[in-house]
C-alpha atoms as a PDB file:
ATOM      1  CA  UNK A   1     -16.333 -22.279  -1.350  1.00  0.00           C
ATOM      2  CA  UNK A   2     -19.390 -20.106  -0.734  1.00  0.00           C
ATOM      3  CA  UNK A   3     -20.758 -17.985  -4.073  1.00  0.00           C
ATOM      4  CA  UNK A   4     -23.247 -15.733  -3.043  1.00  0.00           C
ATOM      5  CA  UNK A   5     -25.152 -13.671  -5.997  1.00  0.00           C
ATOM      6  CA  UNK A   6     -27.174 -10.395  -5.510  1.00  0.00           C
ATOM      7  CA  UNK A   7     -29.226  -9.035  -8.167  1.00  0.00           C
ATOM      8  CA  UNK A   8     -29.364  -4.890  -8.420  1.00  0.00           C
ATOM      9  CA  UNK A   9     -32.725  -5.065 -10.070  1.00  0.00           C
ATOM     10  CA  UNK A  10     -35.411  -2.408  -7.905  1.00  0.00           C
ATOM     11  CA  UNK A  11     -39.184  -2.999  -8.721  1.00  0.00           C
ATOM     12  CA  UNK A  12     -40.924  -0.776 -10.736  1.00  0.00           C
ATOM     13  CA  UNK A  13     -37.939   0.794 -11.983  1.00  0.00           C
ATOM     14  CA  UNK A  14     -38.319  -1.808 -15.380  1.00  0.00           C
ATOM     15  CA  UNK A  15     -35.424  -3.087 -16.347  1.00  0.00           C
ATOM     16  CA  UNK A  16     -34.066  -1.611 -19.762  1.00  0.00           C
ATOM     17  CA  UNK A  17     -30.539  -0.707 -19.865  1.00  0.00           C
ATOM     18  CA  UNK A  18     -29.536   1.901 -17.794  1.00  0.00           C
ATOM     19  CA  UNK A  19     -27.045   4.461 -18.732  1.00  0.00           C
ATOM     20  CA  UNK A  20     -25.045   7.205 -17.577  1.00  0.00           C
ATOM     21  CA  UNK A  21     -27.661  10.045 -18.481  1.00  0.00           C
ATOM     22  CA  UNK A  22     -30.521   8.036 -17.534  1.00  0.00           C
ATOM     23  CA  UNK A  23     -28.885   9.371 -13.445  1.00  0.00           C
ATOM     24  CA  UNK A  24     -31.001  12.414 -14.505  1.00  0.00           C
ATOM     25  CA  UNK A  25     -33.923  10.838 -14.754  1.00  0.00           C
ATOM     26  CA  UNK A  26     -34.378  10.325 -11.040  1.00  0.00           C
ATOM     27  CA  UNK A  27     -35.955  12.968  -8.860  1.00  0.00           C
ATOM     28  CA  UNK A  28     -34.083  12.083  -5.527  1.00  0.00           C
ATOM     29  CA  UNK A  29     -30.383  10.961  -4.741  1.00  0.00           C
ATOM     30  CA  UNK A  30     -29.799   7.492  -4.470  1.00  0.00           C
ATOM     31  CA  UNK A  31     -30.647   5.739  -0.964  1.00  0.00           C
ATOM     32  CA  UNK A  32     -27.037   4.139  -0.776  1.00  0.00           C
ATOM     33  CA  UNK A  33     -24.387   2.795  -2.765  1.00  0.00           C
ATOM     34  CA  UNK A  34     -26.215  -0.196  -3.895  1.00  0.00           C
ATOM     35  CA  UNK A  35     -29.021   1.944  -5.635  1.00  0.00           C
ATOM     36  CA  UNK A  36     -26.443   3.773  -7.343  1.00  0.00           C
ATOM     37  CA  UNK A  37     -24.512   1.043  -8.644  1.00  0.00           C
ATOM     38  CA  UNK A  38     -27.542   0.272 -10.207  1.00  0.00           C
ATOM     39  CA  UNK A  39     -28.675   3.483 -11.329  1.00  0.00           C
ATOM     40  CA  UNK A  40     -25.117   3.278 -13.407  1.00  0.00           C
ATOM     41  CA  UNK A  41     -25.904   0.112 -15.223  1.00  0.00           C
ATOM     42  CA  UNK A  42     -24.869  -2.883 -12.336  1.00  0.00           C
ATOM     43  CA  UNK A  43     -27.197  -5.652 -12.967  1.00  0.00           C
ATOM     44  CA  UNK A  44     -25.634  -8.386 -10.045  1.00  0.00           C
ATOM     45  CA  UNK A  45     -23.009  -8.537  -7.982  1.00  0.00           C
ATOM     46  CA  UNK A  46     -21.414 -11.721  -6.655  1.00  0.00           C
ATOM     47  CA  UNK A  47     -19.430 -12.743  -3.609  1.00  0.00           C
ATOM     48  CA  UNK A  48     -17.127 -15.959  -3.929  1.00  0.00           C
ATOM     49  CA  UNK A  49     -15.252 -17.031  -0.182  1.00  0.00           C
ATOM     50  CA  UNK A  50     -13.236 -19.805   0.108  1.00  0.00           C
ATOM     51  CA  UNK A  51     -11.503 -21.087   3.202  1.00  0.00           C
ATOM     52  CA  UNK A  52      -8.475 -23.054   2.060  1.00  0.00           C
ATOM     53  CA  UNK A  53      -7.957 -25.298   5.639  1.00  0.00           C
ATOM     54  CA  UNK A  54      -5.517 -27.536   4.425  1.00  0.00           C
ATOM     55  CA  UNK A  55      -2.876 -28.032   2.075  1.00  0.00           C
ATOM     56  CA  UNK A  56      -0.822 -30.810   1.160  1.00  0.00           C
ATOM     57  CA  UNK A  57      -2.141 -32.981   3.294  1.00  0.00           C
ATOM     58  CA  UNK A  58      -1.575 -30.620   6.410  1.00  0.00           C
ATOM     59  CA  UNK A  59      -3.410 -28.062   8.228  1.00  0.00           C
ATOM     60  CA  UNK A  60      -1.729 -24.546   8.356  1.00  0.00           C
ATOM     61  CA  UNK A  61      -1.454 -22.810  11.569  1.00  0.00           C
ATOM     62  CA  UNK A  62      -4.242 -20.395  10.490  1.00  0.00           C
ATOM     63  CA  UNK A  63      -6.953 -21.003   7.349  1.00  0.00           C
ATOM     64  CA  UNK A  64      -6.233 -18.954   4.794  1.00  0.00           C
ATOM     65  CA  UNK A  65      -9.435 -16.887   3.535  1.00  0.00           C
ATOM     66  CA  UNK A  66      -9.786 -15.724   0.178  1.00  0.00           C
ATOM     67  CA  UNK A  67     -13.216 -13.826  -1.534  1.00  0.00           C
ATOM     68  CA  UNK A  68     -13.798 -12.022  -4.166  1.00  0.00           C
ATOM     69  CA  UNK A  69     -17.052  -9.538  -5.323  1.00  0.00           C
ATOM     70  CA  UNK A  70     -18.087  -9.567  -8.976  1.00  0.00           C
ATOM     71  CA  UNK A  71     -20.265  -6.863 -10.412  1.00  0.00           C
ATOM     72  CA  UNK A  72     -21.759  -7.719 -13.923  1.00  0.00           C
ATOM     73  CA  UNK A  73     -22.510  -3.700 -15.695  1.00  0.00           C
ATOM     74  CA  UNK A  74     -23.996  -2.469 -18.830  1.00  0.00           C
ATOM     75  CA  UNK A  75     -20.565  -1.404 -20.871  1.00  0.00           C
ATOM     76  CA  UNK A  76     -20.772   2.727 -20.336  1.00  0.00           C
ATOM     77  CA  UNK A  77     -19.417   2.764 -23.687  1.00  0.00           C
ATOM     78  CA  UNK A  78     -20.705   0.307 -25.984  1.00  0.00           C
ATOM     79  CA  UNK A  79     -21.224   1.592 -29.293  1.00  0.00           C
ATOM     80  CA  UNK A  80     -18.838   3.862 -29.305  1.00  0.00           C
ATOM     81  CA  UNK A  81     -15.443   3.751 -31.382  1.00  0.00           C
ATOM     82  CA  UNK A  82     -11.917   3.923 -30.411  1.00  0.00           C
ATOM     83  CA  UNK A  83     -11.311   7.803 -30.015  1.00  0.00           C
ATOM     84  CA  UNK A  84     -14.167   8.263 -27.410  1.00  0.00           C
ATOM     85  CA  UNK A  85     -12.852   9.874 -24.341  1.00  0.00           C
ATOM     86  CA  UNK A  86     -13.158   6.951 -21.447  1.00  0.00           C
ATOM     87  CA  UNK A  87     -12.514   9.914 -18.878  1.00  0.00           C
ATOM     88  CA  UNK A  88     -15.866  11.045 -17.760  1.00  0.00           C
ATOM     89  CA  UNK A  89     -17.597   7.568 -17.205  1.00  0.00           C
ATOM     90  CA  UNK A  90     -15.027   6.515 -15.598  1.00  0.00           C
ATOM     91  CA  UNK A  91     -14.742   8.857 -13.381  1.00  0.00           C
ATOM     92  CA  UNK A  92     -18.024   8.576 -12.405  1.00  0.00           C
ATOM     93  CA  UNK A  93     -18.560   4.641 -12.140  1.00  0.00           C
ATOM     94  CA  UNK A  94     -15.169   3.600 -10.868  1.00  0.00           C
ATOM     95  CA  UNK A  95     -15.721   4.902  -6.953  1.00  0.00           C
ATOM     96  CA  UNK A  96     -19.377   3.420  -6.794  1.00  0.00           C
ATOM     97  CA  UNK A  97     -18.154  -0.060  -8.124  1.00  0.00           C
ATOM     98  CA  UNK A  98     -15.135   0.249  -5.659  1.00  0.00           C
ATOM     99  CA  UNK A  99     -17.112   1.429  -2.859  1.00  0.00           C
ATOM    100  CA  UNK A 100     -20.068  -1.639  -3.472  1.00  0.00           C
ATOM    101  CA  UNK A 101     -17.294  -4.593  -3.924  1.00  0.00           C
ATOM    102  CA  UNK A 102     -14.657  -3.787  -0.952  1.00  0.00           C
ATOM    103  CA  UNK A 103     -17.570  -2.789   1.312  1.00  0.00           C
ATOM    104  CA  UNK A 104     -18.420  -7.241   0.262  1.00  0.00           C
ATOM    105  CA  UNK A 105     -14.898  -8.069   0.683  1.00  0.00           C
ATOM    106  CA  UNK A 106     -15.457  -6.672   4.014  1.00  0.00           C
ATOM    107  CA  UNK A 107     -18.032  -8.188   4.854  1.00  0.00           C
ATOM    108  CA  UNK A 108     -16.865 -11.231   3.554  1.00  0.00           C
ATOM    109  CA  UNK A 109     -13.895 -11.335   5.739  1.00  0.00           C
ATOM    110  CA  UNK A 110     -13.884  -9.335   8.415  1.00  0.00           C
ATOM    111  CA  UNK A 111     -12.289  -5.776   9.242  1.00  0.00           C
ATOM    112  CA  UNK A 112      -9.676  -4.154   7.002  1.00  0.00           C
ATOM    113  CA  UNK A 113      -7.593  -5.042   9.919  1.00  0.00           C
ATOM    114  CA  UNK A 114      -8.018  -8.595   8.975  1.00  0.00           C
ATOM    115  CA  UNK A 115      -7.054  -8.147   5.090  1.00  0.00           C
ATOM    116  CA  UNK A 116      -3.609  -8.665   4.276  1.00  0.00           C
ATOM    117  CA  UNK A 117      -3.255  -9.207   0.319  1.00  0.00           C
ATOM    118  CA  UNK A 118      -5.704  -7.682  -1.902  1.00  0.00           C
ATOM    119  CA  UNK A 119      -6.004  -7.553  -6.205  1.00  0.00           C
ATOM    120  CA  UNK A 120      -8.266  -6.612  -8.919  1.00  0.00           C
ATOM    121  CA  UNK A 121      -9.772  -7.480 -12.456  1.00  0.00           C
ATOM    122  CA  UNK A 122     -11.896  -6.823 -15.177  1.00  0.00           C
ATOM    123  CA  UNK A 123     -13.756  -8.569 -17.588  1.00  0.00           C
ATOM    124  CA  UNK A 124     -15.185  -6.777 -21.303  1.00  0.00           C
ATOM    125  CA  UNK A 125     -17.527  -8.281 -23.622  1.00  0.00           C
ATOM    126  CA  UNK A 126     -16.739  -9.471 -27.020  1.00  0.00           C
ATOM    127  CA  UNK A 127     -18.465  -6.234 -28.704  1.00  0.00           C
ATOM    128  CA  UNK A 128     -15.987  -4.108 -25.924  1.00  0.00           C
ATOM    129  CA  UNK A 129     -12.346  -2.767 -25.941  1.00  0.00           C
ATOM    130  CA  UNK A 130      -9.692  -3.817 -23.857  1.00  0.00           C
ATOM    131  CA  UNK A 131      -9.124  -0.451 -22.414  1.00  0.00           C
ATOM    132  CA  UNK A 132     -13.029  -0.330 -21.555  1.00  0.00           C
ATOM    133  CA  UNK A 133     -12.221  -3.159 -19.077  1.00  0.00           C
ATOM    134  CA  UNK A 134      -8.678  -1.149 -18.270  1.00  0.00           C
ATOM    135  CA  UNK A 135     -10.781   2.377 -17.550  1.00  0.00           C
ATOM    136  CA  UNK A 136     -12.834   0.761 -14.667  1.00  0.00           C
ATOM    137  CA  UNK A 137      -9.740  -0.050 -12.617  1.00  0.00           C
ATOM    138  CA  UNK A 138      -6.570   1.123 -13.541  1.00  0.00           C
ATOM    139  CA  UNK A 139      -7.123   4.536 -12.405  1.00  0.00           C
ATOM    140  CA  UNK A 140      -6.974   6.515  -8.770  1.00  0.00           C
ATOM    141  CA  UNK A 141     -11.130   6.327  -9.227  1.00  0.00           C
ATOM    142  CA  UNK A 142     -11.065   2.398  -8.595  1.00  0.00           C
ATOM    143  CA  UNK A 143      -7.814   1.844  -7.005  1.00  0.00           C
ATOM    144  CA  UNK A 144      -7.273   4.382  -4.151  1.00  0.00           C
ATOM    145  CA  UNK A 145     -10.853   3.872  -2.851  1.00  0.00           C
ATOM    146  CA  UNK A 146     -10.300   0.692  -2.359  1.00  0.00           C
ATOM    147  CA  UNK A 147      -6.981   0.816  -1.135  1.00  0.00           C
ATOM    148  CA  UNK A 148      -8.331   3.150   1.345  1.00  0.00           C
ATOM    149  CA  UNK A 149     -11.022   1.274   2.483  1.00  0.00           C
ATOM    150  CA  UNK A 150      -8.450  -1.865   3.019  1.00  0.00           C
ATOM    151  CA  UNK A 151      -6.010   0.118   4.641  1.00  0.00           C
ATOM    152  CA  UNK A 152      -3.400  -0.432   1.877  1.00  0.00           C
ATOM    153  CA  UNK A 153      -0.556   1.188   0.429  1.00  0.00           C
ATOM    154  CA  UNK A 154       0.704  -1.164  -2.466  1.00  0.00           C
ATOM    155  CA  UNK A 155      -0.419  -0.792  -5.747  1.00  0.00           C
ATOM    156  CA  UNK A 156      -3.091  -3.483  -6.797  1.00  0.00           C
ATOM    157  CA  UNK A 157      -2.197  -6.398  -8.698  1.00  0.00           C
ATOM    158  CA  UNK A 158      -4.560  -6.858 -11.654  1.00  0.00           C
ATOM    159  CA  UNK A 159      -6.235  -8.885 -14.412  1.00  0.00           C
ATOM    160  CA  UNK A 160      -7.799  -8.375 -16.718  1.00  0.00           C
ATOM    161  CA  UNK A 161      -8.996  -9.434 -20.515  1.00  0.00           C
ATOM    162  CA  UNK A 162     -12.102  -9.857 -22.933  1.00  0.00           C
ATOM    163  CA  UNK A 163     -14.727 -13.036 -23.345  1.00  0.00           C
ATOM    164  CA  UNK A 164     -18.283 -13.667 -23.679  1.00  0.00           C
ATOM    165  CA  UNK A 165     -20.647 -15.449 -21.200  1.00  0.00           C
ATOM    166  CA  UNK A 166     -19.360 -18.066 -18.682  1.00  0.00           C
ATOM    167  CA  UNK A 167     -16.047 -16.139 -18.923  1.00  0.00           C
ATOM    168  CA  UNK A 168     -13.040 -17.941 -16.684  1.00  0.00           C
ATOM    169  CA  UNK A 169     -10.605 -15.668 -14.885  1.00  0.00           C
ATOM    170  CA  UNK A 170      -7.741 -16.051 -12.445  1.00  0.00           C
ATOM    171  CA  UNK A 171      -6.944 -12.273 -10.081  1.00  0.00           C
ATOM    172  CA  UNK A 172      -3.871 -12.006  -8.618  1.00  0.00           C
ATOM    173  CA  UNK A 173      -3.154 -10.693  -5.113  1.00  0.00           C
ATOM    174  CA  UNK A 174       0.024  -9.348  -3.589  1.00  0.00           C
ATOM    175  CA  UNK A 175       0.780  -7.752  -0.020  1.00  0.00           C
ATOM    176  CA  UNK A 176      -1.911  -4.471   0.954  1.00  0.00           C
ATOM    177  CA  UNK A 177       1.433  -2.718   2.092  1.00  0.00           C
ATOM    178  CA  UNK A 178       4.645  -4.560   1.194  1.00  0.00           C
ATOM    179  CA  UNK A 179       4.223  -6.171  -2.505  1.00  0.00           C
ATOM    180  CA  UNK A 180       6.955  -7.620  -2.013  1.00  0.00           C
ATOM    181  CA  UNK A 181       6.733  -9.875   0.704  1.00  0.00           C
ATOM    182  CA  UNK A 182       7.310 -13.305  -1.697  1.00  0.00           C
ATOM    183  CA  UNK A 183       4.343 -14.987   0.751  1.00  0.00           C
ATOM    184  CA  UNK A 184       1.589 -13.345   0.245  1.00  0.00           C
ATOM    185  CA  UNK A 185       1.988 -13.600  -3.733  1.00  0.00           C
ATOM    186  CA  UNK A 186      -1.772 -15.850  -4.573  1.00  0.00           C
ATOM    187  CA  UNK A 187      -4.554 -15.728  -6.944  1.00  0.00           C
ATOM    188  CA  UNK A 188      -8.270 -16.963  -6.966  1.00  0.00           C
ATOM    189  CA  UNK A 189     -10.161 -18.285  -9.450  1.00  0.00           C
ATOM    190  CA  UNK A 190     -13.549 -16.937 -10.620  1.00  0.00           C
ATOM    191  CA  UNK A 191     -15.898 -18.089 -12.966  1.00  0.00           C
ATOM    192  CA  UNK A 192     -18.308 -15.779 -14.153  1.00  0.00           C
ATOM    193  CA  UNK A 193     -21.480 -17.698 -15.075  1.00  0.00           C
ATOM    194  CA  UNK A 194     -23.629 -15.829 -17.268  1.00  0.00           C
ATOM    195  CA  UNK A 195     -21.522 -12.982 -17.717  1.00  0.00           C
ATOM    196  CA  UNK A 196     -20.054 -10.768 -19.586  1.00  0.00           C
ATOM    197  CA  UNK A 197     -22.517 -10.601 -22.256  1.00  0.00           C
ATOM    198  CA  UNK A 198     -21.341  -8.912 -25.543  1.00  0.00           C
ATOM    199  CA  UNK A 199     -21.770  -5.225 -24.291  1.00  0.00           C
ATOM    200  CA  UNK A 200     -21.195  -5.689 -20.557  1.00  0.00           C
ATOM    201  CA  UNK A 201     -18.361  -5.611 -18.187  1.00  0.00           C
ATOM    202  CA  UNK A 202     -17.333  -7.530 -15.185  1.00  0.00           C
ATOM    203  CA  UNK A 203     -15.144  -5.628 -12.552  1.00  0.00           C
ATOM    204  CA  UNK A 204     -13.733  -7.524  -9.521  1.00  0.00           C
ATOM    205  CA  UNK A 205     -12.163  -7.073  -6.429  1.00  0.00           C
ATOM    206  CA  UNK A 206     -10.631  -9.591  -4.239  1.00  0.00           C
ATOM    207  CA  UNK A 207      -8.792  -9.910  -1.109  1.00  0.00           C
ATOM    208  CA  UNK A 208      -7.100 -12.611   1.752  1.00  0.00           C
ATOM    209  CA  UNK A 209      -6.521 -12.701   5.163  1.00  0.00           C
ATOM    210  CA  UNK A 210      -2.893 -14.270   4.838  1.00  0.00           C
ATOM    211  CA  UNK A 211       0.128 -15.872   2.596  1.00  0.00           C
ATOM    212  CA  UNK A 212      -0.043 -18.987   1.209  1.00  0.00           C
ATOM    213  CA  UNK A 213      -0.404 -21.889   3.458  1.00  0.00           C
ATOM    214  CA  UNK A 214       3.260 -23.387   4.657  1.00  0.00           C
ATOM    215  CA  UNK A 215       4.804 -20.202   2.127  1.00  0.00           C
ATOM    216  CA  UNK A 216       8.753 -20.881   2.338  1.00  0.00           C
ATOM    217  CA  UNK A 217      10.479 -19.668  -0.663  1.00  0.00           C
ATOM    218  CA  UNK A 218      12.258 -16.699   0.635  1.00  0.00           C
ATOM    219  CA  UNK A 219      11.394 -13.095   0.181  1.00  0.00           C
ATOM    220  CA  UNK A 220      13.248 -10.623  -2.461  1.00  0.00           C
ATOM    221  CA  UNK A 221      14.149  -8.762   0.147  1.00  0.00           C
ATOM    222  CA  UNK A 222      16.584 -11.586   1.511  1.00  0.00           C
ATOM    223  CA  UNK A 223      17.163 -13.421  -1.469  1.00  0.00           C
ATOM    224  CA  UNK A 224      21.388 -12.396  -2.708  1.00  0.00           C
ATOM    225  CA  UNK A 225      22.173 -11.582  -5.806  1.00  0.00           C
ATOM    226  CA  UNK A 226      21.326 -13.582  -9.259  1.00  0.00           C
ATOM    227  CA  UNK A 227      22.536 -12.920 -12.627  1.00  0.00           C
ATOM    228  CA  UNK A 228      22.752 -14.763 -15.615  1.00  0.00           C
ATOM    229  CA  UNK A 229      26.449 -16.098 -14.049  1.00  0.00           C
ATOM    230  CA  UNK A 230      24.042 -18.842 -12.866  1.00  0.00           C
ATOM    231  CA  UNK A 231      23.704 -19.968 -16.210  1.00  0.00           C
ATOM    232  CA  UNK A 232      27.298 -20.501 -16.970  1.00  0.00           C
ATOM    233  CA  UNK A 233      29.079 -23.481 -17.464  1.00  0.00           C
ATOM    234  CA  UNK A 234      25.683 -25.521 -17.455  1.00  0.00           C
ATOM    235  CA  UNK A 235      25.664 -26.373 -21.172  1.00  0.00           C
ATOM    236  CA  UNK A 236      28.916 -27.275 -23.570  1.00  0.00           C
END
């Protein structure tokens, strides 16, 4: 398992929190993605790959390749109670943090053409909501860019949930364009180190290159019928 951090910080720009109106502050647009990320209040991002080679004491045909990209922000709306309209900052931080983390996944493994399951997940501090994490990726702003960039068509499997520092997390993935295909159901598991402090939020994005190594449980789209018939008879 390779874990690759990158911190956001640019010299000279000091490094006080940076907020959504603080964008106006800067003379000149943004020289990519990565400077804008961090003009909205990314402080890292992280890149975990892991190349699962055997299983059960047997090598698959092909490795399976999992990664995932991590990006530890300033909460847009710390401080603020639970009326506030989510709408607006959302809008506007959910495509950079997509664009940033699936242009890692891709880089971590390989074309889009390569990709075959992909999920999502978000972390919020202790002083956060729940729907703070929910506003940064359960939305087209998050999800279609990066299910364009992957060359999907499923909807994204997600997690998500609240902790402090050194916070623990396991993302599910499914199929990029059949979610049902039983194989590729997987997860990964992250662990987030120093973050999310108490007014910060983690978003994630992860993605694999297959299904489970030696998958063999069927598919719902062959399995026959099952009711609770099944359950008959087993008991007095």
């Amino acid at each position: 398992m390779t874990t690759t951090p990158t911190r956001l910080q640019k010299p000279g720009l000091g490094a006080q929190k940076p907020s959504l109106d603080r964008l106006n502050d800067f003379d000149e647009l943004p020289a990519d993605f990565d400077e804008l990320a961090w003009r909205l209040g990314v402080r890292s991002i992280t890149v975990q790959r892991e190349e699962i080679i055997a299983d059960g004491g047997a090598s698959p045909d092909a490795p399976l390749t999992q990664a995932a990209a991590i990006a530890v922000l300033a909460n847009p709306w710390a401080g603020t109670d639970t009326q506030a309209d989510l709408a607006p900052a959302a809008e506007q931080v959910a495509p950079v943090l997509a664009k940033v983390l699936t242009d890692r996944l891709l880089d971590a493994l390989g074309p889009a053409s390569a990709i075959e399951a992909f999920g999502k997940g978000a972390v919020v501090g202790v002083d956060g909501e729940l729907e703070h994490a929910g506003a940064l990726i359960h939305t087209p702003y998050f999800g279609n860019i990066m299910r364009e960039m992957l060359e999907g068509t499923s909807v994204l499997c997600f997690a998500d949930g609240r902790s402090g520092p050194s916070a623990s997390i396991r993302v599910p993935m499914w199929h990029k364009t059949h979610a049902t295909s039983r194989d590729h159901y997987q997860t990964i598991d992250l662990r987030l180190t120093d973050a999310p402090k108490a007014d910060e939020l983690c978003v994630i994005a992860a993605a694999s290159t297959g299904p489970r190594p030696f998958a063999r449980i069927g598919d719902r789209r062959t399995d026959g019928a099952v009711t609770t018939e099944i359950l008959k008879g087993l008991t007095k």
